[in-house]
PDB file of N, CA and C in Angstrom:
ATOM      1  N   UNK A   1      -2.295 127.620  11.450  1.00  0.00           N
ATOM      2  CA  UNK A   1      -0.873 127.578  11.199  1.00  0.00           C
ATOM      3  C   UNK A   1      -0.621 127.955   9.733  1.00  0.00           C
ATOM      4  N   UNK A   2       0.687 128.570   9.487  1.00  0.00           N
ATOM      5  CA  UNK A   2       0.824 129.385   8.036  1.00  0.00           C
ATOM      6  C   UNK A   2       2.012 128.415   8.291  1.00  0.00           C
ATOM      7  N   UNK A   3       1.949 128.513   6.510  1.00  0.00           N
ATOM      8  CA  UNK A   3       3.183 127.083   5.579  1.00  0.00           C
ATOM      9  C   UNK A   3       3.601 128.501   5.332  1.00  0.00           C
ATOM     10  N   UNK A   4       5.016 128.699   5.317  1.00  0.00           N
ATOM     11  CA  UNK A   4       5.510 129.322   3.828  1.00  0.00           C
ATOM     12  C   UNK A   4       6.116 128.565   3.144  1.00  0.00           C
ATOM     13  N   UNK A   5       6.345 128.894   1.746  1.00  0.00           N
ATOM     14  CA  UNK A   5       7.234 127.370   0.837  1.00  0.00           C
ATOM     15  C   UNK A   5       8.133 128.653  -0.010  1.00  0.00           C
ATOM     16  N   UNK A   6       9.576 127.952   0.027  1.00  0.00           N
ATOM     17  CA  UNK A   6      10.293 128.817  -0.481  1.00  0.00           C
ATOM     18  C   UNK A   6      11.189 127.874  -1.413  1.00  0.00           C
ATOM     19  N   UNK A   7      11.049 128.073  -2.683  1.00  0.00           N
ATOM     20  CA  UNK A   7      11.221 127.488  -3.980  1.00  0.00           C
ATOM     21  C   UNK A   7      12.653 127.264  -4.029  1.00  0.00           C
ATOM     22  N   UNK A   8      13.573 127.876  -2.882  1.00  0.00           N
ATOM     23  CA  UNK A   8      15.147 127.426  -3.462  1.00  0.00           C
ATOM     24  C   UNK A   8      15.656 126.600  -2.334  1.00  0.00           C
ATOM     25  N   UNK A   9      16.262 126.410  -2.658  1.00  0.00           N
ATOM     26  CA  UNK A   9      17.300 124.902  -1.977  1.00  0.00           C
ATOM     27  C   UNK A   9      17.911 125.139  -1.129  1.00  0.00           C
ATOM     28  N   UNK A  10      17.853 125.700  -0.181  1.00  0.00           N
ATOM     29  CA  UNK A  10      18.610 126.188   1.037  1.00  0.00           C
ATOM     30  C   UNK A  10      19.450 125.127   2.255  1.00  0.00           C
ATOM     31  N   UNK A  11      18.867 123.709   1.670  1.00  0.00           N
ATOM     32  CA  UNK A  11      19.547 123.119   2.874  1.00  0.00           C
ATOM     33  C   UNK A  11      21.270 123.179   2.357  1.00  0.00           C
ATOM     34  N   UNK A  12      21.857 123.124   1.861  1.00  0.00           N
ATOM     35  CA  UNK A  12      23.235 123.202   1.715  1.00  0.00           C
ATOM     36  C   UNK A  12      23.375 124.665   0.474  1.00  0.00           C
ATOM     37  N   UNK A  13      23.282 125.795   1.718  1.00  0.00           N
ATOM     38  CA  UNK A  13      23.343 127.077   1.117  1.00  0.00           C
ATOM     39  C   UNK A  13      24.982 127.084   0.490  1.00  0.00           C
ATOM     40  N   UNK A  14      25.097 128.286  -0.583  1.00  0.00           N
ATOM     41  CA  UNK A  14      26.357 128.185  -1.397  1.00  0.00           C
ATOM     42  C   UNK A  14      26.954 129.634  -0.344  1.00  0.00           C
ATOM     43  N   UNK A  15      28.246 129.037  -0.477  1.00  0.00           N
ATOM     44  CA  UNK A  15      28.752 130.103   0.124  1.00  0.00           C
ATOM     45  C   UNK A  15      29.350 131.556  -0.714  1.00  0.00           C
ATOM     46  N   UNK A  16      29.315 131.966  -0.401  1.00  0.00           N
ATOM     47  CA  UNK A  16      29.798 133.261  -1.052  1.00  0.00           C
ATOM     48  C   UNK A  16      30.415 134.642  -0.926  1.00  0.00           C
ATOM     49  N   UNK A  17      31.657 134.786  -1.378  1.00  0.00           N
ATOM     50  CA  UNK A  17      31.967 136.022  -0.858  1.00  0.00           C
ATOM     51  C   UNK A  17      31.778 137.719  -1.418  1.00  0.00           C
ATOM     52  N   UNK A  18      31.969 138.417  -0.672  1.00  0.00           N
ATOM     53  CA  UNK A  18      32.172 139.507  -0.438  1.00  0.00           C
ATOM     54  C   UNK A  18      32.949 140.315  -1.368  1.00  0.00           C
ATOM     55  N   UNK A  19      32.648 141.300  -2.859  1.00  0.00           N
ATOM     56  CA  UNK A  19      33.981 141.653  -3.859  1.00  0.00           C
ATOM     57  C   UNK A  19      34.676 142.594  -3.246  1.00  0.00           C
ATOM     58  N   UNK A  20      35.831 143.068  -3.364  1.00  0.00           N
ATOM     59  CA  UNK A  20      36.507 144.182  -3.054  1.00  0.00           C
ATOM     60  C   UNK A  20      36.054 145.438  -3.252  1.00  0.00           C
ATOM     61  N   UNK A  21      35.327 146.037  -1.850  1.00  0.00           N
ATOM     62  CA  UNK A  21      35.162 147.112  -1.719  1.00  0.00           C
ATOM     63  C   UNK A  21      36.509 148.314  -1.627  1.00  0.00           C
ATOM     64  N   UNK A  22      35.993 149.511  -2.534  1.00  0.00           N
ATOM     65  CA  UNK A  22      37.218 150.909  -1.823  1.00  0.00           C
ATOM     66  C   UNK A  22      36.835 150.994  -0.540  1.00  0.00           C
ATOM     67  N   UNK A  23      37.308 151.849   0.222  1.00  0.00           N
ATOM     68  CA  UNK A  23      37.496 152.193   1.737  1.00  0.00           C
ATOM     69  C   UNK A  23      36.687 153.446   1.877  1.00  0.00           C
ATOM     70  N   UNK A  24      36.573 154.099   0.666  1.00  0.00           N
ATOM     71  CA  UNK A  24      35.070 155.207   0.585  1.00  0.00           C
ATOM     72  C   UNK A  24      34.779 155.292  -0.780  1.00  0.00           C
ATOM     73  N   UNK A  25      33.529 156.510  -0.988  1.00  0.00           N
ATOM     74  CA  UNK A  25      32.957 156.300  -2.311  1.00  0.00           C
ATOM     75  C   UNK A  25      33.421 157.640  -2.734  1.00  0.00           C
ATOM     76  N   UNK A  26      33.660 157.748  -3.945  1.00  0.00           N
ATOM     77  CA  UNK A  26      34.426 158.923  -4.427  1.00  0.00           C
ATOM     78  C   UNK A  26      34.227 158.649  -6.030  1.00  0.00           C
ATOM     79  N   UNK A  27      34.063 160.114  -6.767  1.00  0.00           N
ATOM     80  CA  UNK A  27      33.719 160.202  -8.034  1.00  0.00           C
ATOM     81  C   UNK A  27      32.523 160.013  -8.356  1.00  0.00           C
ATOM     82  N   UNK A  28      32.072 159.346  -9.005  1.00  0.00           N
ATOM     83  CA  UNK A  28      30.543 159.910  -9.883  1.00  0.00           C
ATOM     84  C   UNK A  28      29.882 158.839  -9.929  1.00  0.00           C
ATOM     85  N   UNK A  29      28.632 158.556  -9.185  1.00  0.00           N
ATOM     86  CA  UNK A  29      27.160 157.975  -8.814  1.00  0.00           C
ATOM     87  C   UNK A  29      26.275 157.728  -9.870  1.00  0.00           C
ATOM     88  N   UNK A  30      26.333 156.864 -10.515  1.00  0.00           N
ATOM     89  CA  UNK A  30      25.026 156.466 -11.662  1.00  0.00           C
ATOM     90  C   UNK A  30      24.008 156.103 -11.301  1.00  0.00           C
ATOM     91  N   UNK A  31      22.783 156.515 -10.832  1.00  0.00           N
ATOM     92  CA  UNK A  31      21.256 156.257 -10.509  1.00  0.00           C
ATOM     93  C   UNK A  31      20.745 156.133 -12.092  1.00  0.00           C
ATOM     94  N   UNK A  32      20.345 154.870 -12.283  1.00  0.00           N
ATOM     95  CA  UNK A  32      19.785 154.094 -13.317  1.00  0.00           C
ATOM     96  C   UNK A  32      18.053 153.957 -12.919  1.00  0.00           C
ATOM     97  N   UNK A  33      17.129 154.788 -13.741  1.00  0.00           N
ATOM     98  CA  UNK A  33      15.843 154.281 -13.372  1.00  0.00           C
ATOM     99  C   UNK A  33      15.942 153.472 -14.586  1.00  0.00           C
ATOM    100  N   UNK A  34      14.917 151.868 -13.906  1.00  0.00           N
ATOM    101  CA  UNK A  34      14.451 151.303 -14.849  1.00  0.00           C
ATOM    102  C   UNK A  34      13.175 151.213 -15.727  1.00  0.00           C
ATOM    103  N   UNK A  35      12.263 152.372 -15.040  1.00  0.00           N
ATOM    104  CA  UNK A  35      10.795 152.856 -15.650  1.00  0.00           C
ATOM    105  C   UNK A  35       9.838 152.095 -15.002  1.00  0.00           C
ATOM    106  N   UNK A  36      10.295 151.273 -13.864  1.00  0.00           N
ATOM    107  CA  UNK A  36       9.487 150.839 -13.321  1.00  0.00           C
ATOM    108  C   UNK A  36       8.267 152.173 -12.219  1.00  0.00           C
ATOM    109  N   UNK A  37       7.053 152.129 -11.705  1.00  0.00           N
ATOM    110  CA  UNK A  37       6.392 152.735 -11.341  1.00  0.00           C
ATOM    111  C   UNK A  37       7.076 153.077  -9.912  1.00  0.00           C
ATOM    112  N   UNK A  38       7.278 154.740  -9.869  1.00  0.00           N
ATOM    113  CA  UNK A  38       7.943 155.275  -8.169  1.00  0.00           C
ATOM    114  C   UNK A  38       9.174 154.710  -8.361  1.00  0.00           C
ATOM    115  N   UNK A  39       9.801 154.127  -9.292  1.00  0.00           N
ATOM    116  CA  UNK A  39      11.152 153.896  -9.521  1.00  0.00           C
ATOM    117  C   UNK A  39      12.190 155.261  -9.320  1.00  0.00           C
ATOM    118  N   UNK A  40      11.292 156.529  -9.681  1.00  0.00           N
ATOM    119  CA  UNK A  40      12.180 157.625  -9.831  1.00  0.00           C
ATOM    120  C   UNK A  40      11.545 158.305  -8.172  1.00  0.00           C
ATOM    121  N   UNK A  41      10.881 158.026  -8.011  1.00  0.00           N
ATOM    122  CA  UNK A  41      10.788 158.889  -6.389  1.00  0.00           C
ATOM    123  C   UNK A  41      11.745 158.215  -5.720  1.00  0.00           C
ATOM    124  N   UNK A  42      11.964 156.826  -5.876  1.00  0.00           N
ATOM    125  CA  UNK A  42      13.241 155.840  -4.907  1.00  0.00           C
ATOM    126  C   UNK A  42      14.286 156.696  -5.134  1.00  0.00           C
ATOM    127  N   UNK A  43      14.964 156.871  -6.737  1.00  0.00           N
ATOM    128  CA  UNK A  43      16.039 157.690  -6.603  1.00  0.00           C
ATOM    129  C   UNK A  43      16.365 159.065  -6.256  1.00  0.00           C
ATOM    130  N   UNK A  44      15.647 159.889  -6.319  1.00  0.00           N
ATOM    131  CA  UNK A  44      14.964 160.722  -5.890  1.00  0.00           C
ATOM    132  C   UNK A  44      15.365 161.153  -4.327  1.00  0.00           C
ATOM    133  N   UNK A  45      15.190 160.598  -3.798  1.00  0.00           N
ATOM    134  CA  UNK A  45      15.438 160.351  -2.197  1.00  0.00           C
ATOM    135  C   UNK A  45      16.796 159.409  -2.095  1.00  0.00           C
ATOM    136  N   UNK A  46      17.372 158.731  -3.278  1.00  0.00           N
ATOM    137  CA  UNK A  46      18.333 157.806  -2.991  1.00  0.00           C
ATOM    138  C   UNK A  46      19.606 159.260  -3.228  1.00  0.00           C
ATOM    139  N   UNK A  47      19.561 159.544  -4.240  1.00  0.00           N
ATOM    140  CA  UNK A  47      19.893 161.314  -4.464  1.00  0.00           C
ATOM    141  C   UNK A  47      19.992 162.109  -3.190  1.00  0.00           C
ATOM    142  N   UNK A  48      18.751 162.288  -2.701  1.00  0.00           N
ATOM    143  CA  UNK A  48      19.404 163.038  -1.926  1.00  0.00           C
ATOM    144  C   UNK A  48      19.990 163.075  -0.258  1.00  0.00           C
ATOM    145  N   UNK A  49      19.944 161.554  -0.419  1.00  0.00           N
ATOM    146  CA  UNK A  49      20.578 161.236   1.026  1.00  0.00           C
ATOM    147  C   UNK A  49      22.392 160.794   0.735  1.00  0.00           C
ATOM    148  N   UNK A  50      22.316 160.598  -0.788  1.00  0.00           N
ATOM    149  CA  UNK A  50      23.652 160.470  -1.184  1.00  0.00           C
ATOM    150  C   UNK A  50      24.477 161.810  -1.021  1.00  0.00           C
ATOM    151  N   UNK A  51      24.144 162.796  -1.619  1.00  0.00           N
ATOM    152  CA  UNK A  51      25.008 163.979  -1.368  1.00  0.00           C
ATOM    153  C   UNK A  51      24.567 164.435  -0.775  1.00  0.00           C
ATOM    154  N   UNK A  52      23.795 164.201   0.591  1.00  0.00           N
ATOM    155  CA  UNK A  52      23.775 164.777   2.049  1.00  0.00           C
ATOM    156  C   UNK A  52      24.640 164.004   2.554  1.00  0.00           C
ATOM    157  N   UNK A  53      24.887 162.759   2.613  1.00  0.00           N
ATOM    158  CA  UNK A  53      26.240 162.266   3.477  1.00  0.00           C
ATOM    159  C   UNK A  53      27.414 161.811   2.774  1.00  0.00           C
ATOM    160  N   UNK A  54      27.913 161.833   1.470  1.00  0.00           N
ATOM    161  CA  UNK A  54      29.033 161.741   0.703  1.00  0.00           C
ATOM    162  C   UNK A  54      29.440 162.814   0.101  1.00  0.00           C
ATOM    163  N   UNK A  55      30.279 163.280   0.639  1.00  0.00           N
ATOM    164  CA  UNK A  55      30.827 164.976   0.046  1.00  0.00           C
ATOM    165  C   UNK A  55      31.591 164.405  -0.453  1.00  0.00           C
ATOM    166  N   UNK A  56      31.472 165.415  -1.837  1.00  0.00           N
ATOM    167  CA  UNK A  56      32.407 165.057  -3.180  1.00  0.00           C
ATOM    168  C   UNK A  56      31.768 164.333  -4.296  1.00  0.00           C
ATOM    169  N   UNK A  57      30.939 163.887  -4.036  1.00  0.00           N
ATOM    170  CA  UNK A  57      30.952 162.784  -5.304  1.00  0.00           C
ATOM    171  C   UNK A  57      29.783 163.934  -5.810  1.00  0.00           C
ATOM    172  N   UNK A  58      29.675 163.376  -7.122  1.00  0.00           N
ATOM    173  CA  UNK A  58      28.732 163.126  -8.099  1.00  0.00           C
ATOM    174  C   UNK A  58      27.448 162.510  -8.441  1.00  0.00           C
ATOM    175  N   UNK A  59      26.615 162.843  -9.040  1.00  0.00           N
ATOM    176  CA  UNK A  59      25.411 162.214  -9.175  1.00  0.00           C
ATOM    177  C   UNK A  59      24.757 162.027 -10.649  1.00  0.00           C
ATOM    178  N   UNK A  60      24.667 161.398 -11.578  1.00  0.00           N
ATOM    179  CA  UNK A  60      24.620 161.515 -12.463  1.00  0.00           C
ATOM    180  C   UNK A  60      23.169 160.450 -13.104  1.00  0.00           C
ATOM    181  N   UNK A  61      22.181 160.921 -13.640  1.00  0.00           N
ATOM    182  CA  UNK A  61      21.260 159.965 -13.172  1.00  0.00           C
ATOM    183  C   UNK A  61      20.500 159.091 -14.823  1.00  0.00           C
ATOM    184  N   UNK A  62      20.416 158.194 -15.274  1.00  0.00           N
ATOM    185  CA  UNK A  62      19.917 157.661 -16.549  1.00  0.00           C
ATOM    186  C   UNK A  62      18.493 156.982 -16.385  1.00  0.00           C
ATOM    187  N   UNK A  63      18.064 156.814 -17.642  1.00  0.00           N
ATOM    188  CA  UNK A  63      16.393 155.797 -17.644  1.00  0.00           C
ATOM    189  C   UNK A  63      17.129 154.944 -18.811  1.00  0.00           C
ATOM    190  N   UNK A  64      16.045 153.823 -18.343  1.00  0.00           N
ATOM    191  CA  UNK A  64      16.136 152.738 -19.683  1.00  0.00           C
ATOM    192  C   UNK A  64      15.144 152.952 -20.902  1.00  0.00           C
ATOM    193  N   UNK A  65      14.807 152.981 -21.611  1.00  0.00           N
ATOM    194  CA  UNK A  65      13.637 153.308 -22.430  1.00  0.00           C
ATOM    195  C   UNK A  65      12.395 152.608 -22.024  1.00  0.00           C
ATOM    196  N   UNK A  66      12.496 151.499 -21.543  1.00  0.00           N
ATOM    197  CA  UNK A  66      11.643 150.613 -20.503  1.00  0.00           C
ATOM    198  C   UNK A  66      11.795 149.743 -19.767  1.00  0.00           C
ATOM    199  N   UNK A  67      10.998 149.032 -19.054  1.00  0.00           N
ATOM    200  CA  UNK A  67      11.216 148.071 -17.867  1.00  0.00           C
ATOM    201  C   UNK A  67      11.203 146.523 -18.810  1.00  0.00           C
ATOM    202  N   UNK A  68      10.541 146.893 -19.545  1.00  0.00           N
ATOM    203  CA  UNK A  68       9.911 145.196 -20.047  1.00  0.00           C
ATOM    204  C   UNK A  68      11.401 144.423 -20.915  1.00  0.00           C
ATOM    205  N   UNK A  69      12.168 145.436 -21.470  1.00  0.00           N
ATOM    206  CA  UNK A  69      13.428 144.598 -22.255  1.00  0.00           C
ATOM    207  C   UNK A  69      14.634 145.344 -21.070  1.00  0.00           C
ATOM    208  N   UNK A  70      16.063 144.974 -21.776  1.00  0.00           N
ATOM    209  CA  UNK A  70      17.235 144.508 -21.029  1.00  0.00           C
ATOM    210  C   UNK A  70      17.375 145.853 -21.502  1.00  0.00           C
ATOM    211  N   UNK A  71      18.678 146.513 -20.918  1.00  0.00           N
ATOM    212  CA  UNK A  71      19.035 147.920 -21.584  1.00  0.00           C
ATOM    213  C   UNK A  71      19.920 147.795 -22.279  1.00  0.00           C
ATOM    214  N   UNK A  72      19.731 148.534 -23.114  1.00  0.00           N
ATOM    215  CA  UNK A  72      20.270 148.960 -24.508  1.00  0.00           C
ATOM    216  C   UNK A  72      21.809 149.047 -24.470  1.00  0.00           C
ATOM    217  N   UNK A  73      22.441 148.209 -25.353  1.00  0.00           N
ATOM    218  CA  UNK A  73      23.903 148.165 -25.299  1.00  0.00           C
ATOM    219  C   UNK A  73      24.968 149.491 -25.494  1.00  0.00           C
ATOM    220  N   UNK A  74      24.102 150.207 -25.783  1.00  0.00           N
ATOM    221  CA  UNK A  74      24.718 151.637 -26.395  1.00  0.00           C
ATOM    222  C   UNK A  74      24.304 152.676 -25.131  1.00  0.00           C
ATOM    223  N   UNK A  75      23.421 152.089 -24.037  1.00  0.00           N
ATOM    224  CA  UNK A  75      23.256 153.102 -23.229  1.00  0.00           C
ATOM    225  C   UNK A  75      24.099 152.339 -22.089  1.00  0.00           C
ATOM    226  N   UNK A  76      24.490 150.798 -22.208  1.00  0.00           N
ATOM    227  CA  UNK A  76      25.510 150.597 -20.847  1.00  0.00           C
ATOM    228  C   UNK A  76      26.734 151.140 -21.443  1.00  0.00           C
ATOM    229  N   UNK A  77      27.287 151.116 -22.712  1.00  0.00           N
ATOM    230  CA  UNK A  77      28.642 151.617 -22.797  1.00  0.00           C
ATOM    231  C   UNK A  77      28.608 153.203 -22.309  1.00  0.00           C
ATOM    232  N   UNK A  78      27.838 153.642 -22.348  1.00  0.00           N
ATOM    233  CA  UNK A  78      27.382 155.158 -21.845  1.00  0.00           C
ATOM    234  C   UNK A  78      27.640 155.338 -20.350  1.00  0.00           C
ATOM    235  N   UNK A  79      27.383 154.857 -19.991  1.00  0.00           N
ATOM    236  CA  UNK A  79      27.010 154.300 -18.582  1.00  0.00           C
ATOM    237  C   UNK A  79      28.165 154.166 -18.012  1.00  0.00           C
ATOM    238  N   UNK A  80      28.626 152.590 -18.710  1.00  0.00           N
ATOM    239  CA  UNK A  80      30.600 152.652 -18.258  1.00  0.00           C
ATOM    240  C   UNK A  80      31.556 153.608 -18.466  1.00  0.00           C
ATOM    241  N   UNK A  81      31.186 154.133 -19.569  1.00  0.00           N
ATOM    242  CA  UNK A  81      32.049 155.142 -19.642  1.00  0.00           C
ATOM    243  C   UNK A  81      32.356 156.822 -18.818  1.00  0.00           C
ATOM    244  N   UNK A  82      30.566 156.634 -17.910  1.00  0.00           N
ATOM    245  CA  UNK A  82      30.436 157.774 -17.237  1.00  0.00           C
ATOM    246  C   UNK A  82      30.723 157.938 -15.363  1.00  0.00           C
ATOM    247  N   UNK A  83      30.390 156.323 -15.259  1.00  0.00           N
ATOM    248  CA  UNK A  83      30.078 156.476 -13.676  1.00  0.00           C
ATOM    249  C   UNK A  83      31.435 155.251 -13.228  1.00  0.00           C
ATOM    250  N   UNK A  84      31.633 155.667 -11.574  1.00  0.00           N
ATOM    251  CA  UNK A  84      32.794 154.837 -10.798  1.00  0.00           C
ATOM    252  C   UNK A  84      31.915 153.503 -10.342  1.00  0.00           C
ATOM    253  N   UNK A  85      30.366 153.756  -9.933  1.00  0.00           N
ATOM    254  CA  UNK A  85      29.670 153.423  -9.616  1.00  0.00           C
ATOM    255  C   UNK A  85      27.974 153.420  -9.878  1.00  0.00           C
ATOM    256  N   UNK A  86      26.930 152.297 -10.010  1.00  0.00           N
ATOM    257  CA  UNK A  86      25.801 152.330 -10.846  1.00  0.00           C
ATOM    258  C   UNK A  86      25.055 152.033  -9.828  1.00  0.00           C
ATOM    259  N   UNK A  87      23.474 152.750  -9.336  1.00  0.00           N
ATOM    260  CA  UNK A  87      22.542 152.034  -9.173  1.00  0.00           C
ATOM    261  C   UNK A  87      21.294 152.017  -9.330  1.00  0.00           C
ATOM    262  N   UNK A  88      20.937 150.586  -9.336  1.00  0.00           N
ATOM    263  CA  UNK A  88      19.698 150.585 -10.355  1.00  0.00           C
ATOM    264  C   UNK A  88      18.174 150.352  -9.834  1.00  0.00           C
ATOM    265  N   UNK A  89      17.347 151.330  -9.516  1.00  0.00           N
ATOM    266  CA  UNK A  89      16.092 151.770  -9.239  1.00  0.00           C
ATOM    267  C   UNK A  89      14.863 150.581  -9.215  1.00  0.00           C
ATOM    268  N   UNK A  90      14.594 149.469  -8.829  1.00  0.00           N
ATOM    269  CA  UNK A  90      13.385 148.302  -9.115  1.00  0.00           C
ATOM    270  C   UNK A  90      12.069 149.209  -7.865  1.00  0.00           C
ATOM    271  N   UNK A  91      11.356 149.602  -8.512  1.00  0.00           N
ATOM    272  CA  UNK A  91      10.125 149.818  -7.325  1.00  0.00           C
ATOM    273  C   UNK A  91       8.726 149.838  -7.890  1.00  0.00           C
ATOM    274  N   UNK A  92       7.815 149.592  -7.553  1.00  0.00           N
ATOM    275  CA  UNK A  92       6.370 149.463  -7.744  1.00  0.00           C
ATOM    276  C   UNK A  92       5.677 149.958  -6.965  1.00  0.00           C
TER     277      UNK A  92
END
């Protein structure tokens, strides 16, 4: 017989909702690698299944300088200032 043990507190789970989604995605796609390893083959393929099924938008793609610290405050104002929408690459 296998235990699993799962470190969080689940008997009185928190509830939580759902933020306000648009009704489609439109304008410009920020793919953020974080330098993690195959981080960029994920986007890569996250790329190109995005503008195979979202016509119109944009793709616009950034790195962090590395995985091991937080990113650089001068590259999220970059960031906000460029994309409608961000996402961010974790793979090993």
């Amino acid at each position: 017989m296998t235990i699993i043990l799962d470190p969080t507190d689940e008997r009185k789970p928190v509830a939580r909702q759902v933020s306000p989604r648009k009704a489609a995605i439109s304008g410009t796609v920020g793919l953020m690698d974080i330098r993690k390893p195959r981080g960029n083959v994920l986007l890569d393929e996250l790329e190109r299944q995005l503008m195979a099924t979202v016509p119109g938008i944009k793709v616009q793609r950034f790195a962090k300088p590395t995985f091991t610290k937080p990113c650089p405050d001068d590259l999220r104002r970059e960031i906000a200032g460029k994309v409608d929408y961000l996402i961010e690459a974790l793979a090993d």
